[in-house]
PDB file of N, CA and C in Angstrom:
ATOM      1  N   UNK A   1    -119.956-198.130  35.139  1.00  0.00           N
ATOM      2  CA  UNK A   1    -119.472-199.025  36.167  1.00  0.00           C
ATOM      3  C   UNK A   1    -119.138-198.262  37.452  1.00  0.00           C
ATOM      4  N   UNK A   2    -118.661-197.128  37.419  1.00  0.00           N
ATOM      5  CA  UNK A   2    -118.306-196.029  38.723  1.00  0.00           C
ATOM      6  C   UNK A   2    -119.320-196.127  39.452  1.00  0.00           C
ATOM      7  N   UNK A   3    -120.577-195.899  38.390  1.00  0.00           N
ATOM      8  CA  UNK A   3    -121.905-195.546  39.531  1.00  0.00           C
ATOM      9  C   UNK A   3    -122.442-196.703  40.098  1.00  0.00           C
ATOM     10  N   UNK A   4    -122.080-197.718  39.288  1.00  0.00           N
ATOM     11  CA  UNK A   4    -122.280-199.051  40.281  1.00  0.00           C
ATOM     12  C   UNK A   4    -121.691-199.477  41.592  1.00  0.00           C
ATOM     13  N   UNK A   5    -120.050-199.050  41.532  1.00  0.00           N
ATOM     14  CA  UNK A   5    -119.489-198.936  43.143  1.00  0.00           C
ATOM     15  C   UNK A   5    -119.718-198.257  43.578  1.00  0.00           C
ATOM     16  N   UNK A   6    -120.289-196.952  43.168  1.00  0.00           N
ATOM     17  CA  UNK A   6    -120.594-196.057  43.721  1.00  0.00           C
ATOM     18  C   UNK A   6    -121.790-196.356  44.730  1.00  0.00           C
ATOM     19  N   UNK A   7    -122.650-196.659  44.359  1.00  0.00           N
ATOM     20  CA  UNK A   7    -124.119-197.343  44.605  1.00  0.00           C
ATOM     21  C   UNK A   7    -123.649-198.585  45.884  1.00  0.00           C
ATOM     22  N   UNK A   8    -122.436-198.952  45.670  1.00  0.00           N
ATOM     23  CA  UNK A   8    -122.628-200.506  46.571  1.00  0.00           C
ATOM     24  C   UNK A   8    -121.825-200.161  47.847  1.00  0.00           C
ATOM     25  N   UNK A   9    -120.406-198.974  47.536  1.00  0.00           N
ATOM     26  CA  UNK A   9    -119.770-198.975  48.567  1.00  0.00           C
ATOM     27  C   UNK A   9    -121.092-197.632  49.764  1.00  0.00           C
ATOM     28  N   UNK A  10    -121.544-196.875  48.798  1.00  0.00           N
ATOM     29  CA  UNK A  10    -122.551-196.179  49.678  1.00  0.00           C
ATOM     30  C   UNK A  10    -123.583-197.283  50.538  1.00  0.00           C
ATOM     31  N   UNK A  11    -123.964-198.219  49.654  1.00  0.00           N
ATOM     32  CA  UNK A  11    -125.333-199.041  50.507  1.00  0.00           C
ATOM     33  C   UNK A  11    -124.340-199.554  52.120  1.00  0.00           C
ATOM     34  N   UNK A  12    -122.586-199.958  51.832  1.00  0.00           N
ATOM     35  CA  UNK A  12    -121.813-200.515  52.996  1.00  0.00           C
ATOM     36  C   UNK A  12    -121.756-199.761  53.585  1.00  0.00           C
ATOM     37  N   UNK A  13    -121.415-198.170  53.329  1.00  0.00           N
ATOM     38  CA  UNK A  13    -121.652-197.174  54.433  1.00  0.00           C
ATOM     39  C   UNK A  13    -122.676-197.206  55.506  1.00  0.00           C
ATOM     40  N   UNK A  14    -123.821-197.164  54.458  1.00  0.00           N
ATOM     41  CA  UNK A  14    -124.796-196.953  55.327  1.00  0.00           C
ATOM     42  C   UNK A  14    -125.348-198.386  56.207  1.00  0.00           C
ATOM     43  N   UNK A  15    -125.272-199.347  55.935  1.00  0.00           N
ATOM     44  CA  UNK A  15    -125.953-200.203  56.321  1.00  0.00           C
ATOM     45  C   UNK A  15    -125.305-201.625  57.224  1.00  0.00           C
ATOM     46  N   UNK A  16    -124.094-201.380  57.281  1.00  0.00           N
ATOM     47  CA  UNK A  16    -123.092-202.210  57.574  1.00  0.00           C
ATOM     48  C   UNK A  16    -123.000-201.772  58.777  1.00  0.00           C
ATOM     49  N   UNK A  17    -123.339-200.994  59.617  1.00  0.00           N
ATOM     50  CA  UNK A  17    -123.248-200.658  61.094  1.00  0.00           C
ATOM     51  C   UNK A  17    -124.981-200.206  61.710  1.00  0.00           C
ATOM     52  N   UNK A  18    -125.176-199.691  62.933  1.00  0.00           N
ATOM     53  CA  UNK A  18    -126.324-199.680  63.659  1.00  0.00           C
ATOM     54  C   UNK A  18    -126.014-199.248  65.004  1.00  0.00           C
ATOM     55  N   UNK A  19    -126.620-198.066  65.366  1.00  0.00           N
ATOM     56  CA  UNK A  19    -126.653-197.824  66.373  1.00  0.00           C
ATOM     57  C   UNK A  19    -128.071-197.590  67.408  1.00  0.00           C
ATOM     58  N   UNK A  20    -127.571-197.866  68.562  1.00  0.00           N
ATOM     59  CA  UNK A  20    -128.858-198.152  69.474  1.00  0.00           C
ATOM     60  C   UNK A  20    -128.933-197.831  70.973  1.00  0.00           C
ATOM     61  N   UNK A  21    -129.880-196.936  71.492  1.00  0.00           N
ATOM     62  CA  UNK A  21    -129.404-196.851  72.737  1.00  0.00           C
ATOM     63  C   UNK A  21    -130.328-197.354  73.976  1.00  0.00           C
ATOM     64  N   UNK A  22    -129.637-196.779  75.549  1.00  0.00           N
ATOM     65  CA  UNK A  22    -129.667-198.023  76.249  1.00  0.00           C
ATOM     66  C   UNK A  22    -131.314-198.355  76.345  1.00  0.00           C
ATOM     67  N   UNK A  23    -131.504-199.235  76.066  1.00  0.00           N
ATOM     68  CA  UNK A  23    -132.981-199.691  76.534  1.00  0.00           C
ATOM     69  C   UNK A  23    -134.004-199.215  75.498  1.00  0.00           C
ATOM     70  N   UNK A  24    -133.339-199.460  74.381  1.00  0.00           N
ATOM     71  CA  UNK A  24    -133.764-199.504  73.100  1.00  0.00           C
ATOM     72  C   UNK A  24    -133.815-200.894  72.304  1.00  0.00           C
ATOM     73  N   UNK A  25    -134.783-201.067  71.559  1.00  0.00           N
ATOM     74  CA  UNK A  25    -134.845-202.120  70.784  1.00  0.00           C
ATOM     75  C   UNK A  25    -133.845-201.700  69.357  1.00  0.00           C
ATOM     76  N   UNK A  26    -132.672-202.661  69.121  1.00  0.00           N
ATOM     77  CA  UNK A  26    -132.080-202.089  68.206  1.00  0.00           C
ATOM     78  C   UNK A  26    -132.884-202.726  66.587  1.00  0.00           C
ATOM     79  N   UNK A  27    -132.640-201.808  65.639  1.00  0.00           N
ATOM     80  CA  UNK A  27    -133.260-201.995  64.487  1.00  0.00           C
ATOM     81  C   UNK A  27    -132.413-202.758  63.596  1.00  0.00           C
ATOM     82  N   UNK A  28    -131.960-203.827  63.413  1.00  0.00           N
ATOM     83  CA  UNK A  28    -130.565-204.580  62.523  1.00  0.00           C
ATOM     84  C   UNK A  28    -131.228-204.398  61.276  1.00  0.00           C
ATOM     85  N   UNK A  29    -130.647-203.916  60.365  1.00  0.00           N
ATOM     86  CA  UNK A  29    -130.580-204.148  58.655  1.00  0.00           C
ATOM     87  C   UNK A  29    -130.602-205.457  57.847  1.00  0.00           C
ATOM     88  N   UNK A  30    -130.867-205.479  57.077  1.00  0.00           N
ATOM     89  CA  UNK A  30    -130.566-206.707  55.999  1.00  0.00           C
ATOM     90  C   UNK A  30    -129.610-206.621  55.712  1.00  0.00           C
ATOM     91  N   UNK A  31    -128.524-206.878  56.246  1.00  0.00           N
ATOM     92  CA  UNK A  31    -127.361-206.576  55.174  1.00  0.00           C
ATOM     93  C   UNK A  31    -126.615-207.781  55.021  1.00  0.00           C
ATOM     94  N   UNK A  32    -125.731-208.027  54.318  1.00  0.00           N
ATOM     95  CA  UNK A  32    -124.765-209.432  53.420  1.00  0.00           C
ATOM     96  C   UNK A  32    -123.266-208.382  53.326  1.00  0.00           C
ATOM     97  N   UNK A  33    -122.591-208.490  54.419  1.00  0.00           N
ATOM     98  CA  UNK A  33    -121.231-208.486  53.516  1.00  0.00           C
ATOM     99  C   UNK A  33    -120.127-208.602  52.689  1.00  0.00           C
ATOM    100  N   UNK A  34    -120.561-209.794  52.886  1.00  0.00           N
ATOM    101  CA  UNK A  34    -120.089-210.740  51.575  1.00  0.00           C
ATOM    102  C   UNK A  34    -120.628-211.207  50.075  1.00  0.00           C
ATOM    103  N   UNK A  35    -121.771-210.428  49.957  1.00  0.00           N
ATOM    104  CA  UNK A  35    -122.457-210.430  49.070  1.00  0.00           C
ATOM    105  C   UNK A  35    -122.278-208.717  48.643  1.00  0.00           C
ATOM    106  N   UNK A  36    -122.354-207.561  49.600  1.00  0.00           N
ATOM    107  CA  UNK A  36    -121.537-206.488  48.887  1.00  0.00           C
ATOM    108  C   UNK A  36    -120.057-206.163  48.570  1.00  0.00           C
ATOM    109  N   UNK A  37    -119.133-207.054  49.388  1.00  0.00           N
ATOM    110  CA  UNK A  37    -118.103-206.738  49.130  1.00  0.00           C
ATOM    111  C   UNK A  37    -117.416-207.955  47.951  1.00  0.00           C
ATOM    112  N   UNK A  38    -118.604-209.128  47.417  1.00  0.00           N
ATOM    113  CA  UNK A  38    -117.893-209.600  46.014  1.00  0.00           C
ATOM    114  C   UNK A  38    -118.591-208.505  44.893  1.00  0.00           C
ATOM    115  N   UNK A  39    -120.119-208.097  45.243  1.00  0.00           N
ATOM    116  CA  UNK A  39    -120.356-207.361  43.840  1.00  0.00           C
ATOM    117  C   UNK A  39    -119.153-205.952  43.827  1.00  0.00           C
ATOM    118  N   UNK A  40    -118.802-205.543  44.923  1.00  0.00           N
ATOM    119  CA  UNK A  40    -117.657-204.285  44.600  1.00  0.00           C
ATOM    120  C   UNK A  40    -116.365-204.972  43.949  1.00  0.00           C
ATOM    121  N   UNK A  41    -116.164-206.099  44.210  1.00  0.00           N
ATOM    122  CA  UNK A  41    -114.739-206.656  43.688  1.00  0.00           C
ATOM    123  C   UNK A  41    -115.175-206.940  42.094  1.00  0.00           C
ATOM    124  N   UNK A  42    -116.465-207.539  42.102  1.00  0.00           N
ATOM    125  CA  UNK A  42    -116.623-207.625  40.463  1.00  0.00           C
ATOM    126  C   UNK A  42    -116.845-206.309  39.567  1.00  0.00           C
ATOM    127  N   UNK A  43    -117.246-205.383  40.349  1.00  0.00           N
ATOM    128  CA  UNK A  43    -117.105-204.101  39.314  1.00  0.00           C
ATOM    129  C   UNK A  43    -115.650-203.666  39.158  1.00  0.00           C
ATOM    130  N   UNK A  44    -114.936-203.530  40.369  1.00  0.00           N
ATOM    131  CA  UNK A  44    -113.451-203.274  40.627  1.00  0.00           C
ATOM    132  C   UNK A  44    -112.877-204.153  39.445  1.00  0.00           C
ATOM    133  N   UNK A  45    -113.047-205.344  38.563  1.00  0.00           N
ATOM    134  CA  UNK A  45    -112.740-206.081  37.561  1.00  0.00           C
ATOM    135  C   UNK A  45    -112.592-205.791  36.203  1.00  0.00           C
TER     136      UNK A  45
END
């Protein structure tokens, strides 16, 4: 189960922010916060 939060709070690290500069097309992620931060609460269980 560790390596499962392990696995989910790393994917929020990485993917939960974006950076972009000026006069750049920024690249947005797929990301769901609320869809990683219930699977971390259900392992946290």
């Amino acid at each position: 189960m560790e390596e499962d939060k392990i696995f989910w709070v790393n994917k929020e690290a990485v993917f939960s922010t974006y950076v972009a500069a000026i006069n750049e097309e920024p690249v947005v992620t797929e990301y769901d916060y609320a869809e990683v931060a219930a699977t971390i609460a259900e392992v946290d269980e």
